[in-house]
C-alpha atoms as a PDB file:
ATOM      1  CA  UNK A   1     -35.151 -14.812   3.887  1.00  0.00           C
ATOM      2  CA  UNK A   2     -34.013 -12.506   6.818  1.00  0.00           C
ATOM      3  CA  UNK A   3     -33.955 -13.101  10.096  1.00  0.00           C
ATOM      4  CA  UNK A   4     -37.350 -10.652  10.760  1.00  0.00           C
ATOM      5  CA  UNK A   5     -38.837 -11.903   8.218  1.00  0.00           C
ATOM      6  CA  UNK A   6     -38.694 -15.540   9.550  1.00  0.00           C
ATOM      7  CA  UNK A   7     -39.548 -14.509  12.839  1.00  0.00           C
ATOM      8  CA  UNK A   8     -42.618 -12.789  11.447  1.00  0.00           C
ATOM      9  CA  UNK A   9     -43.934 -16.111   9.660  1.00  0.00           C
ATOM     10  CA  UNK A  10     -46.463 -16.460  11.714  1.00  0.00           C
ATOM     11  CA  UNK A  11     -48.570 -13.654  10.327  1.00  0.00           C
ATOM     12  CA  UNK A  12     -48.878 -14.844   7.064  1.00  0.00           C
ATOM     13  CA  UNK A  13     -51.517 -17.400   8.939  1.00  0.00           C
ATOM     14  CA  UNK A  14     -54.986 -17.272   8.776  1.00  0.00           C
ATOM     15  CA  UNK A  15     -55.506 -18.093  12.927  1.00  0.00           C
ATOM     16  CA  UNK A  16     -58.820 -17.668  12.942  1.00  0.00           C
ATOM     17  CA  UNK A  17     -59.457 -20.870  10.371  1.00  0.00           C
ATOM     18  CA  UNK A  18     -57.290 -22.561  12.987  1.00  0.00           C
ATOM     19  CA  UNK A  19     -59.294 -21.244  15.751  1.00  0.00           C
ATOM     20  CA  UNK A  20     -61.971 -23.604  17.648  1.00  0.00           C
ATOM     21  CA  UNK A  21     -63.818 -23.925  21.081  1.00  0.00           C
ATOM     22  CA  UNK A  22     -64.711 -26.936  22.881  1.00  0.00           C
ATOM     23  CA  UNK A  23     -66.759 -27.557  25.501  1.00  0.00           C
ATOM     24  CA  UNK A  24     -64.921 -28.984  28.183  1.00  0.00           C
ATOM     25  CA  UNK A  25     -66.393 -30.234  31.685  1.00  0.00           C
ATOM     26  CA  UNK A  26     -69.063 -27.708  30.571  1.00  0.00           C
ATOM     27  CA  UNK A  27     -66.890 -24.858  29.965  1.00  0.00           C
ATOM     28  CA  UNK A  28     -65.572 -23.068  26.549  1.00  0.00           C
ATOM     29  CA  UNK A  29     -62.069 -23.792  25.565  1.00  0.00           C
ATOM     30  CA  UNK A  30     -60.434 -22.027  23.595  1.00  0.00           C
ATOM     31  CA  UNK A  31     -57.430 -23.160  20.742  1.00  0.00           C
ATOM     32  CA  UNK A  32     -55.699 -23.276  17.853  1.00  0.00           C
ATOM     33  CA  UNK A  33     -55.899 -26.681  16.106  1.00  0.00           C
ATOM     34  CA  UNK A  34     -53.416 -26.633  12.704  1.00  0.00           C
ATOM     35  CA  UNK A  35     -51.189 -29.167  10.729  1.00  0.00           C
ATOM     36  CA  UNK A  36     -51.571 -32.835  10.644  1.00  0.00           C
ATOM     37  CA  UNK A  37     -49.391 -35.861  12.081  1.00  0.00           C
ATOM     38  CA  UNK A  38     -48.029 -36.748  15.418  1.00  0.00           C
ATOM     39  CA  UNK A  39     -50.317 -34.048  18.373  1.00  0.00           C
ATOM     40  CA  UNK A  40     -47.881 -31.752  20.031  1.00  0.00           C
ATOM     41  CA  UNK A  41     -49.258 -29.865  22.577  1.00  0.00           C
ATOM     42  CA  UNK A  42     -48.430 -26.697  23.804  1.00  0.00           C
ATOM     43  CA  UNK A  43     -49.454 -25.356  27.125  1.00  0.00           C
ATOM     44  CA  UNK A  44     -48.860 -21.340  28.191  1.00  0.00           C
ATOM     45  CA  UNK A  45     -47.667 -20.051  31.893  1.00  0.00           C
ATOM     46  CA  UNK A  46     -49.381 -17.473  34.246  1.00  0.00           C
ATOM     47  CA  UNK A  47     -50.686 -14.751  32.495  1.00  0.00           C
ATOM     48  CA  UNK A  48     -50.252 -16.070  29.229  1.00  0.00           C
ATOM     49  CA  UNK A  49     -52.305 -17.357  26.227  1.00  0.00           C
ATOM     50  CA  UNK A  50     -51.861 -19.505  22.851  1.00  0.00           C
ATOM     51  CA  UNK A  51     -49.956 -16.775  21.132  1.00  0.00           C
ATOM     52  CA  UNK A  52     -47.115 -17.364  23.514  1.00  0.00           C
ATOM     53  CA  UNK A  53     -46.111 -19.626  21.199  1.00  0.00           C
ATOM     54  CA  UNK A  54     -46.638 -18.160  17.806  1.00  0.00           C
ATOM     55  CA  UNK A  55     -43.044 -18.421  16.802  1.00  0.00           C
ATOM     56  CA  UNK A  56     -43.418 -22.342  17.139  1.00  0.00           C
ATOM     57  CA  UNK A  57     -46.280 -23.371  15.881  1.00  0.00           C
ATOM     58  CA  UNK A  58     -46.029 -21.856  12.182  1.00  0.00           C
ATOM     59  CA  UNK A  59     -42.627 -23.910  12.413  1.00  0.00           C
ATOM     60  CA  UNK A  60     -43.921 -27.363  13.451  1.00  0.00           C
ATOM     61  CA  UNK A  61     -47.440 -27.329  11.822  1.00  0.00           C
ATOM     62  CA  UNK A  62     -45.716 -28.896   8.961  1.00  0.00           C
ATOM     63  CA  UNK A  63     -44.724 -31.660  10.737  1.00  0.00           C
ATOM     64  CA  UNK A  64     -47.215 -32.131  13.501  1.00  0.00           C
ATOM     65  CA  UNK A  65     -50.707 -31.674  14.544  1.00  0.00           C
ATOM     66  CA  UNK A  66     -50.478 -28.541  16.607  1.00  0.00           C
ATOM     67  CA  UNK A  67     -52.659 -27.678  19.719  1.00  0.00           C
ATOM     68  CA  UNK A  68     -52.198 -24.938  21.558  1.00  0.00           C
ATOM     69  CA  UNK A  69     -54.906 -24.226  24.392  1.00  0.00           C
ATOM     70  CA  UNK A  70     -56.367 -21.164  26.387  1.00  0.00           C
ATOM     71  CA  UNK A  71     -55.994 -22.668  29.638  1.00  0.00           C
ATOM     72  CA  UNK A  72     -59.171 -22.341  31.492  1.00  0.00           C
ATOM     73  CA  UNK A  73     -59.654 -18.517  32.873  1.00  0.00           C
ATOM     74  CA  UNK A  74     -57.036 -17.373  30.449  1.00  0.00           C
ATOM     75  CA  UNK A  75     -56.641 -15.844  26.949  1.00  0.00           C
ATOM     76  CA  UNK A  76     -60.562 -16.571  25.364  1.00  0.00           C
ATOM     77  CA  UNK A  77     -61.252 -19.368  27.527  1.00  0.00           C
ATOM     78  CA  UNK A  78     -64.033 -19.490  30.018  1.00  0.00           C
ATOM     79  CA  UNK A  79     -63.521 -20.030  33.626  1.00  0.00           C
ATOM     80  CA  UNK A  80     -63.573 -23.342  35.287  1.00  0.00           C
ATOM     81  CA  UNK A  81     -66.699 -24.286  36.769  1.00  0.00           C
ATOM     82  CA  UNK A  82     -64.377 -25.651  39.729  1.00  0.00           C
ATOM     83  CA  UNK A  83     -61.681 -23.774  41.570  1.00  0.00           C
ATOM     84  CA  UNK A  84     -58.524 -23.440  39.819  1.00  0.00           C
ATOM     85  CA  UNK A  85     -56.088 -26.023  40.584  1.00  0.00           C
ATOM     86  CA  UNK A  86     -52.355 -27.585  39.163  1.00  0.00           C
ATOM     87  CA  UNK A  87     -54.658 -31.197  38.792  1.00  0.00           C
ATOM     88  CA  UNK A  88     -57.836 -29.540  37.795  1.00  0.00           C
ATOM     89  CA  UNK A  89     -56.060 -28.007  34.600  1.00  0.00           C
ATOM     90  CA  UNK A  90     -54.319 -31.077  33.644  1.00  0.00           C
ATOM     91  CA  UNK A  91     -57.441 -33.233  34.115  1.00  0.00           C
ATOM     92  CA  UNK A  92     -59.064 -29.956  31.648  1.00  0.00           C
ATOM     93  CA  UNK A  93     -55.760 -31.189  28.881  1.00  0.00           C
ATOM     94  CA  UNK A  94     -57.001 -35.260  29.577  1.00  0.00           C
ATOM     95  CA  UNK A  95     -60.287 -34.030  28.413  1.00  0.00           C
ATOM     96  CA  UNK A  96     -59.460 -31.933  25.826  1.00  0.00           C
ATOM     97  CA  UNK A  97     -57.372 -35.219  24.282  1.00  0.00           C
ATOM     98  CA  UNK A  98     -60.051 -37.121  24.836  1.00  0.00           C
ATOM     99  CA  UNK A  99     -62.445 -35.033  22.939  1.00  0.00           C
ATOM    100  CA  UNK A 100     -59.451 -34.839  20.224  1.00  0.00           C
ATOM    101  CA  UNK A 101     -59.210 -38.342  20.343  1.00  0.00           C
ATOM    102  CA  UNK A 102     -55.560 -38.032  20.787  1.00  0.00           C
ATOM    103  CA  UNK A 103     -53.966 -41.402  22.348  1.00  0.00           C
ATOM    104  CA  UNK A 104     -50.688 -40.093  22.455  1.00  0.00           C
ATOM    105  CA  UNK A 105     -49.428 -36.562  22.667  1.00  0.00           C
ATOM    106  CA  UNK A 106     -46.369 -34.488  22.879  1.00  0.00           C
ATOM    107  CA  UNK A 107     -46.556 -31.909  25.498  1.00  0.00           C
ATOM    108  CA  UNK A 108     -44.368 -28.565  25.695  1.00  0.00           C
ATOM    109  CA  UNK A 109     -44.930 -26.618  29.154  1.00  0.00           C
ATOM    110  CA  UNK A 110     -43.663 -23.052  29.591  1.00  0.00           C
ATOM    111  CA  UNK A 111     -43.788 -21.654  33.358  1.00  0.00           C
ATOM    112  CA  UNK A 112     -46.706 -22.948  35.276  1.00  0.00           C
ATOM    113  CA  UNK A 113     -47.248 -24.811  32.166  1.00  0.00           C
ATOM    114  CA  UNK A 114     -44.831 -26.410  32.377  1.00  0.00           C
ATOM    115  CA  UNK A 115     -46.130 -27.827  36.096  1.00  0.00           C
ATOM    116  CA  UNK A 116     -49.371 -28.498  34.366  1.00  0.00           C
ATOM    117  CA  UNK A 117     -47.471 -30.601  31.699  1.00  0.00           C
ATOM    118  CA  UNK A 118     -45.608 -32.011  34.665  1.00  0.00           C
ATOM    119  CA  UNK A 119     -48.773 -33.222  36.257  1.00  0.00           C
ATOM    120  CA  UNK A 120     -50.394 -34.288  32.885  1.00  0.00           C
ATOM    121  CA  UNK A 121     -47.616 -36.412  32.178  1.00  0.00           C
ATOM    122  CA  UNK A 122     -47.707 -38.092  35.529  1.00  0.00           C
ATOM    123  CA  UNK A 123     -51.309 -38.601  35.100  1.00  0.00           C
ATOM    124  CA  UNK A 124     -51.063 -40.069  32.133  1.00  0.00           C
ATOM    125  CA  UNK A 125     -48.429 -41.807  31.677  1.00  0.00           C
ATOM    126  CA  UNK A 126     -49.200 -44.081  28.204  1.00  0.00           C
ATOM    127  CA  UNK A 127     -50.561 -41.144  26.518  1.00  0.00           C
ATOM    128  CA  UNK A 128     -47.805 -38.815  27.216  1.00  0.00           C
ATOM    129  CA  UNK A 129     -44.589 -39.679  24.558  1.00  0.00           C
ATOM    130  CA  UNK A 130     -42.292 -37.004  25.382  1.00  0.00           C
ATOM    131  CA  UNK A 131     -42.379 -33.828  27.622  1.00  0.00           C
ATOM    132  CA  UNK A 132     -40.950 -30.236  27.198  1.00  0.00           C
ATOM    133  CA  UNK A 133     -40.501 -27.980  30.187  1.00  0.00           C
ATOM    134  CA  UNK A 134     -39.522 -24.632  29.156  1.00  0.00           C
ATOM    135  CA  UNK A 135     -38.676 -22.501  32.429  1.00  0.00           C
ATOM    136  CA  UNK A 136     -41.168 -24.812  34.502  1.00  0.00           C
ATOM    137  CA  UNK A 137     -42.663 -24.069  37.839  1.00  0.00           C
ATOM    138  CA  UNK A 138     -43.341 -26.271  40.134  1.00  0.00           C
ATOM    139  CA  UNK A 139     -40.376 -26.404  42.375  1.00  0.00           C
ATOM    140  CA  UNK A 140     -39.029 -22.717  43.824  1.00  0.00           C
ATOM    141  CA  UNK A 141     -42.407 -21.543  44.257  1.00  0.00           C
ATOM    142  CA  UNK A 142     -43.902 -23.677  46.771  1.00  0.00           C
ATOM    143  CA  UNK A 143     -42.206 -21.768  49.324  1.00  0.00           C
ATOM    144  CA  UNK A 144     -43.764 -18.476  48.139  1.00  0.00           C
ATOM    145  CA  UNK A 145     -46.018 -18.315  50.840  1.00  0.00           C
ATOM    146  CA  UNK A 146     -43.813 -18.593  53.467  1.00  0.00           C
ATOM    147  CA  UNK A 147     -43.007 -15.015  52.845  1.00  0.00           C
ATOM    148  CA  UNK A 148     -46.103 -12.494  53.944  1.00  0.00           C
ATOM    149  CA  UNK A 149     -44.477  -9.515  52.942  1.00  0.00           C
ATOM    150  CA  UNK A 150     -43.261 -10.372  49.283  1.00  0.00           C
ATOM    151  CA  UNK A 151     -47.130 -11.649  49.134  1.00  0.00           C
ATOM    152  CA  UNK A 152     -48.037  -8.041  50.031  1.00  0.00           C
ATOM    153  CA  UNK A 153     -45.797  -6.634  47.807  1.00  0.00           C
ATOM    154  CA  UNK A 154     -46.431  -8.852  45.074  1.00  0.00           C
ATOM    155  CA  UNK A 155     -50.134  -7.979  45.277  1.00  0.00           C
ATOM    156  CA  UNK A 156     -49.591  -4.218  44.896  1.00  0.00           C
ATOM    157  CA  UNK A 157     -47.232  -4.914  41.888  1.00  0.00           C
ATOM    158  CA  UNK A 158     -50.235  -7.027  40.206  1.00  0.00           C
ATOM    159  CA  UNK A 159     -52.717  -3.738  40.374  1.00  0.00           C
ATOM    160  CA  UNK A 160     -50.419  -2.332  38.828  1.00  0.00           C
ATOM    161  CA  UNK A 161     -49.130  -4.044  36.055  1.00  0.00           C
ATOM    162  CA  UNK A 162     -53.083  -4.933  35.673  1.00  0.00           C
ATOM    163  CA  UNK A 163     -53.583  -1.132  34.662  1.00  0.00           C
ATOM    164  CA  UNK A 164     -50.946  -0.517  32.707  1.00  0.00           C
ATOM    165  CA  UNK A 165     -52.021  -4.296  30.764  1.00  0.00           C
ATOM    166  CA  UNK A 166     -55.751  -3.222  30.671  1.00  0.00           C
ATOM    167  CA  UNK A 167     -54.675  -0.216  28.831  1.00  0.00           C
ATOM    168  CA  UNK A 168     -52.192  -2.322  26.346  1.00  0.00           C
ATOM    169  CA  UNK A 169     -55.242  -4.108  25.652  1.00  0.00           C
ATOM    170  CA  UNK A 170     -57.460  -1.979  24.610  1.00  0.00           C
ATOM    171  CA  UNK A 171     -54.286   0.577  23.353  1.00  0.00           C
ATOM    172  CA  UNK A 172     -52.267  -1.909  21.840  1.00  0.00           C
ATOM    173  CA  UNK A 173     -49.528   1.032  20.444  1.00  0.00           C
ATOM    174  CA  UNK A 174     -49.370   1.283  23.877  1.00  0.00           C
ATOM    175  CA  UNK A 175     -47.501  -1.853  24.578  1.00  0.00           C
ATOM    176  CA  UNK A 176     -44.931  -0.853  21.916  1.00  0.00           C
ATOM    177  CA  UNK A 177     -43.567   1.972  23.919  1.00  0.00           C
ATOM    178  CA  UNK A 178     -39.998   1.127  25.291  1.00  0.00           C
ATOM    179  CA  UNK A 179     -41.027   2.336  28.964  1.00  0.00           C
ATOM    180  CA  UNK A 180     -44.289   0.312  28.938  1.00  0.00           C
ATOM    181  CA  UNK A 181     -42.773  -2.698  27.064  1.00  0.00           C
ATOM    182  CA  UNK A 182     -39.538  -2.745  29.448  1.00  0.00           C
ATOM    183  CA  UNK A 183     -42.300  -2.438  32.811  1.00  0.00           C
ATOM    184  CA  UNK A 184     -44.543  -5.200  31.113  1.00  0.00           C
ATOM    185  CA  UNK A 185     -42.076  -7.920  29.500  1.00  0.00           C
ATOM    186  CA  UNK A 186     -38.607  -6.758  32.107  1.00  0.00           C
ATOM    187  CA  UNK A 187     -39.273  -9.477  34.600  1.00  0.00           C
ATOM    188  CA  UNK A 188     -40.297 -12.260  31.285  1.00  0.00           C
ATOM    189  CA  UNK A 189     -38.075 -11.430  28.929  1.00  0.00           C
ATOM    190  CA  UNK A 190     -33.942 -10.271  28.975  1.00  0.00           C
ATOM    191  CA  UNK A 191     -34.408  -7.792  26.419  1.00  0.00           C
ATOM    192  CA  UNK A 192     -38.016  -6.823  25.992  1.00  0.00           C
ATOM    193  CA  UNK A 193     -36.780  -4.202  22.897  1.00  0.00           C
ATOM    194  CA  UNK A 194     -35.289  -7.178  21.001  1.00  0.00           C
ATOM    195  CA  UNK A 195     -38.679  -8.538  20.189  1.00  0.00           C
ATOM    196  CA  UNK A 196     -40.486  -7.540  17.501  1.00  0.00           C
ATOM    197  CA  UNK A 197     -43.419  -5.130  17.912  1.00  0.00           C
ATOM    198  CA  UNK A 198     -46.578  -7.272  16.169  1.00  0.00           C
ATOM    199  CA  UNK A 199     -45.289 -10.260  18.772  1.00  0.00           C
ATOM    200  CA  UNK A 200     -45.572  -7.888  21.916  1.00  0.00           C
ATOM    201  CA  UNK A 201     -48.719  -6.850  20.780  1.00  0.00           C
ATOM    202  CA  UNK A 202     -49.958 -10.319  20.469  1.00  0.00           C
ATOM    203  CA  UNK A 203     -48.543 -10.769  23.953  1.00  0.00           C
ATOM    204  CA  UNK A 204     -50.583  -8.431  25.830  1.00  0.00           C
ATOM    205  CA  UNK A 205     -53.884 -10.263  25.161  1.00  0.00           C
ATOM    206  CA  UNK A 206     -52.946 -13.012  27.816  1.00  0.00           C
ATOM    207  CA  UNK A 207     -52.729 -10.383  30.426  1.00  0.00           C
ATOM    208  CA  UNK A 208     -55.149  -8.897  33.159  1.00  0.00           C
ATOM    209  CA  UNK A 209     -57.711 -12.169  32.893  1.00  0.00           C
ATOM    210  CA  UNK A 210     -59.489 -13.465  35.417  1.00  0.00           C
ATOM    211  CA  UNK A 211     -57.700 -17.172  36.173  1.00  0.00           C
ATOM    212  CA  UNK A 212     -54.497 -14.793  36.978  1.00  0.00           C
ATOM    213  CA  UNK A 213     -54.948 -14.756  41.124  1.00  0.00           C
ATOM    214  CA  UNK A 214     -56.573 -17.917  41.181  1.00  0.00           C
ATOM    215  CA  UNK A 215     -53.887 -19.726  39.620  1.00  0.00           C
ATOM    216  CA  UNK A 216     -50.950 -17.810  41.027  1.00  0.00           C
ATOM    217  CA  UNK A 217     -52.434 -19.272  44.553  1.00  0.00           C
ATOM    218  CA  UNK A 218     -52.745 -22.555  42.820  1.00  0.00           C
ATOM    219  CA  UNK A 219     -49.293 -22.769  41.931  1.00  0.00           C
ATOM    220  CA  UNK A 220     -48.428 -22.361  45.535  1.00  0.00           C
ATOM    221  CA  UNK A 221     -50.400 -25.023  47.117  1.00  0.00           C
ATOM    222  CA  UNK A 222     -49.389 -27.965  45.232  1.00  0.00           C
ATOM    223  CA  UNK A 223     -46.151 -30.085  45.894  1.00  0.00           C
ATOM    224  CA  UNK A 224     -44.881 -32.078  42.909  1.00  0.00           C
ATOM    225  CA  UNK A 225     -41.172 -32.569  43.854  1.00  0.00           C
ATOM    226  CA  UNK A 226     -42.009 -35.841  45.556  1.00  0.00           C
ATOM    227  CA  UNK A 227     -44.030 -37.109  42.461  1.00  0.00           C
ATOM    228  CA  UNK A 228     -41.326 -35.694  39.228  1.00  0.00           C
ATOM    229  CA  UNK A 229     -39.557 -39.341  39.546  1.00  0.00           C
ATOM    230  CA  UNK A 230     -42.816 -41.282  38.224  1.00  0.00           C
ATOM    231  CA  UNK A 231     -41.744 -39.106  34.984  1.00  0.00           C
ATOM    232  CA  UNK A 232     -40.785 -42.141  32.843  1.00  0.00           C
ATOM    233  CA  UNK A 233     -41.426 -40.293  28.998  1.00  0.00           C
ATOM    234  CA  UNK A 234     -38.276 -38.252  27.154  1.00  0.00           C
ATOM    235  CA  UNK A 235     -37.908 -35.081  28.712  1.00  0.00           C
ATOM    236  CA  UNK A 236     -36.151 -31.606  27.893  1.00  0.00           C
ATOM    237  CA  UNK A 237     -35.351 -28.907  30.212  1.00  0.00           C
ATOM    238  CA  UNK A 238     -34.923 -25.608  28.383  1.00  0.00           C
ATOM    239  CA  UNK A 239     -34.045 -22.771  30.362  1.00  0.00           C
ATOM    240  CA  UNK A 240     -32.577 -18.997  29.851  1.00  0.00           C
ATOM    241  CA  UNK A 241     -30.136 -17.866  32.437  1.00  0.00           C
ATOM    242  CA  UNK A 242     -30.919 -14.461  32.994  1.00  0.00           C
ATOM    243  CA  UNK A 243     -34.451 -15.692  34.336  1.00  0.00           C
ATOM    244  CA  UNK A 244     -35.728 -13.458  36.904  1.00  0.00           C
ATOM    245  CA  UNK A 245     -38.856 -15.198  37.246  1.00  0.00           C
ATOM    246  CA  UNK A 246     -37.747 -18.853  38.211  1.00  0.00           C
ATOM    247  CA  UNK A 247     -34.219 -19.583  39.266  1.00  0.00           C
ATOM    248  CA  UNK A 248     -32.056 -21.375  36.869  1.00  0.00           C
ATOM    249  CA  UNK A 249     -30.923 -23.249  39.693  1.00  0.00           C
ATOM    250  CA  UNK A 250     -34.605 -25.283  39.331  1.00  0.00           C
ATOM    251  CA  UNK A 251     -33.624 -26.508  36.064  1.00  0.00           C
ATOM    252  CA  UNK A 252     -30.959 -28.629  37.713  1.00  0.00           C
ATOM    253  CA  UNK A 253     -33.217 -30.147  40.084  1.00  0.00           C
ATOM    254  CA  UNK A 254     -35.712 -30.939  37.244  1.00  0.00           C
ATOM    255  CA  UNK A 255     -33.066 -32.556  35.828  1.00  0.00           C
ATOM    256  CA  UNK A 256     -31.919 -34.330  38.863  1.00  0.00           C
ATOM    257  CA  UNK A 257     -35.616 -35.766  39.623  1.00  0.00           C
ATOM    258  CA  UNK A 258     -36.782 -36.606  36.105  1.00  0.00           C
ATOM    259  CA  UNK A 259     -34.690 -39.951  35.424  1.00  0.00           C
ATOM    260  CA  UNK A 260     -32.825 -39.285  31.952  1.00  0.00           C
ATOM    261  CA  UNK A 261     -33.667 -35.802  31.364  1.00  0.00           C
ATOM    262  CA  UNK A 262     -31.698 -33.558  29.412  1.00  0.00           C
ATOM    263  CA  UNK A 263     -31.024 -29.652  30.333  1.00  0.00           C
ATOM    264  CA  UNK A 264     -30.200 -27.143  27.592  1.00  0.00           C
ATOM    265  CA  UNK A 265     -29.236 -23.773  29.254  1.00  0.00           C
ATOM    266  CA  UNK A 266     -29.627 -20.510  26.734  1.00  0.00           C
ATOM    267  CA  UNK A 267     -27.373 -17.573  27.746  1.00  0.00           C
ATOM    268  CA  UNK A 268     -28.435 -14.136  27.834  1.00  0.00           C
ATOM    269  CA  UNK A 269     -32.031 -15.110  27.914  1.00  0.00           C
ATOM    270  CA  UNK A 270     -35.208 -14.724  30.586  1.00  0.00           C
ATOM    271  CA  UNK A 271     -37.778 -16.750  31.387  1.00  0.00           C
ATOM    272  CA  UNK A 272     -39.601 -17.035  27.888  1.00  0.00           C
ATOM    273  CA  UNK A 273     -36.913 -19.447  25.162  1.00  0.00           C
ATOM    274  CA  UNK A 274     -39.498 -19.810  22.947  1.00  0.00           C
ATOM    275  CA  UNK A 275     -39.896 -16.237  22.283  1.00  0.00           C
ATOM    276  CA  UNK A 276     -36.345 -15.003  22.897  1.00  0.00           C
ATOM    277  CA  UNK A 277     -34.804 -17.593  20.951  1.00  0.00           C
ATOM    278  CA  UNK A 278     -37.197 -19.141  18.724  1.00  0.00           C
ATOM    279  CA  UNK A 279     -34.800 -20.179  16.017  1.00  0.00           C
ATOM    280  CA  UNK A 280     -32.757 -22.137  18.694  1.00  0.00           C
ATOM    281  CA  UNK A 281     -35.482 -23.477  20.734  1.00  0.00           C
ATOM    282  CA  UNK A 282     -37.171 -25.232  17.538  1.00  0.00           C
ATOM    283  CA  UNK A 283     -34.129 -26.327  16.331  1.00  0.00           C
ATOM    284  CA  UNK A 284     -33.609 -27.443  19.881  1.00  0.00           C
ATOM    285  CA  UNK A 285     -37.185 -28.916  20.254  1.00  0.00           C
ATOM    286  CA  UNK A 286     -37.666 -30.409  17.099  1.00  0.00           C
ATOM    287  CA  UNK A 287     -34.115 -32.367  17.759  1.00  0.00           C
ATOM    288  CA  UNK A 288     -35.518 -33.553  20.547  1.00  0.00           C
ATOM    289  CA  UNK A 289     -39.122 -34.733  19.186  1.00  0.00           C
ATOM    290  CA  UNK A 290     -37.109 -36.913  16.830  1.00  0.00           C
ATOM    291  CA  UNK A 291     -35.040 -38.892  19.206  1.00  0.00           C
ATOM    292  CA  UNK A 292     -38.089 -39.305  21.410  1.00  0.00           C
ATOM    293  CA  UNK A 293     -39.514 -41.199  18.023  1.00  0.00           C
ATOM    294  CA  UNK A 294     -36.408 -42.628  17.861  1.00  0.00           C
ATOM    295  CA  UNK A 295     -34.982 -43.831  21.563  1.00  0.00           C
ATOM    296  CA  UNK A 296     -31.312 -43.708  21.529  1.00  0.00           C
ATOM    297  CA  UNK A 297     -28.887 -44.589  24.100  1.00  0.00           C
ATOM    298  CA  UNK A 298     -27.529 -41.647  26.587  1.00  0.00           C
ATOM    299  CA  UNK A 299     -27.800 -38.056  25.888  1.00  0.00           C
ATOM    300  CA  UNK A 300     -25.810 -34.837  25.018  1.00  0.00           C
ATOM    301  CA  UNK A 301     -24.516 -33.351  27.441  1.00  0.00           C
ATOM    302  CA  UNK A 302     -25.600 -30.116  28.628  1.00  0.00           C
ATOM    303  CA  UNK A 303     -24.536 -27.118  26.305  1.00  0.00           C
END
């Protein structure tokens, strides 16, 4: 089998027998529920949705019980009926594991969330077994606000990339132009025209939603720094270096807070491993799920 044709596993799935909604603190979530075993949970970033991870579910539904969720405002989920906040979505993931009936869970974070996982972890600290954070927030970006006129700026970038996204929705060959897909994916991925074109398309349907503004002023007004070192569970760091989103510099400090954390650094990659790199970051991921069922003494060092 070739490398595409690996890559492009996932549509050989049926997602829509996969598919479910719960109601969650009276709102519909939406997610995919597939495979059976240990529950690994996988939670998007800002502007994202459960296809984010399409290259990695297909790969561990054979040896876990896969969940990956709309967060609430985001992809086909419904709105909170609260205001959008770091705790309010991990208390939404408590719920959901609750309703699940999941007493222990893995949980893989990518961008903010990765912050949610963060907080979900700290939260719950029995049900948690071992925690992923893939380019995490959480750390940088609290002192986004201190700067007025990157706020400004950013805010005239979002209308923006909003109209050019509400067209890739509803024109999805429009996403697989190289202009639009560099403008879209240049500040996620490190080479947007790597990826191929079904993925991108499946990409766009996170974007332009209504949780966007809420929870990029979320991310801003929570602290967690102080809190990481109650993080007692297995945890991987997994970060790209060319990320333009979230320094690489964070992944240190991640990995200086969490006691007994490991950091695995990809080269030539942005602020999305799991997409860039899929083949790597399972193998990388999947390592790491088995040691956590399996505690052994120190780690690798970083590579």
């Amino acid at each position: 089998m070739t490398p595409v044709s690996r890559r492009l596993a996932w549509r050989e799935i049926d997602w829509r027998a996969h598919q479910r909604r719960e109601k969650i603190e009276g709102r519909w979530l939406n997610l995919i529920d597939i495979g059976s075993g240990p529950a690994l949970l996988f939670v998007h970033g800002l502007a994202g949705c459960w296809q984010n991870w399409l290259e990695n579910i297909a790969f561990f539904a054979d040896e876990y019980r896969v969940i990956a969720v709309d967060l609430p405002g985001f992809g086909e989920s419904e709105m909170p009926a609260r205001p959008i906040t770091i705790s309010g979505y991990a208390r939404t993931l408590e719920a959901l594991c609750d309703t699940l009936e999941l007493d222990s869970v893995r949980v893989v974070g990518n961008s903010m969330g990765g912050f949610v996982a963060a907080e979900l972890t700290i939260r719950s600290p029995v049900r948690v077994e071992g925690l992923c954070l893939v380019a995490a927030a959480g750390l940088s970006v609290e002192h986004a606000r201190a700067d007025r006129s990157r706020g400004v700026r950013h805010r005239i970038e979002n209308l923006l990339f909003f109209y050019i996204a509400w067209l890739a929705t509803r024109f999805p060959a429009l996403a697989l132009r190289p202009r639009v897909r560099r403008w879209m994916l240049g500040l996620v991925v490190a080479h947007p025209e790597e990826l191929p074109g079904p993925l991108i398309a499946e990409q766009v349907r996170g974007i332009a939603k209504p949780g966007f503004d809420p929870a990029l002023e979320a991310l801003t007004r929570y602290p967690i720094r102080d809190r990481l070192g109650e993080i007692a569970c297995p945890t991987l760091i997994v970060w790209g270096d060319e990320d333009r989103l979230v320094p690489l510099s964070d992944a240190a400090e991640f990995e200086w807070l969490i006691a007994g954390s490991r950091k695995i650094t990809y080269p030539d990659t942005g602020h999305a491993p799991m997409l860039e790199r899929p083949e790597r970051f399972n193998a990388d991921l999947r390592e790491f799920l088995e040691q956590a069922r399996r505690p052994v003494s120190s780690g690798a060092p970083d590579t």
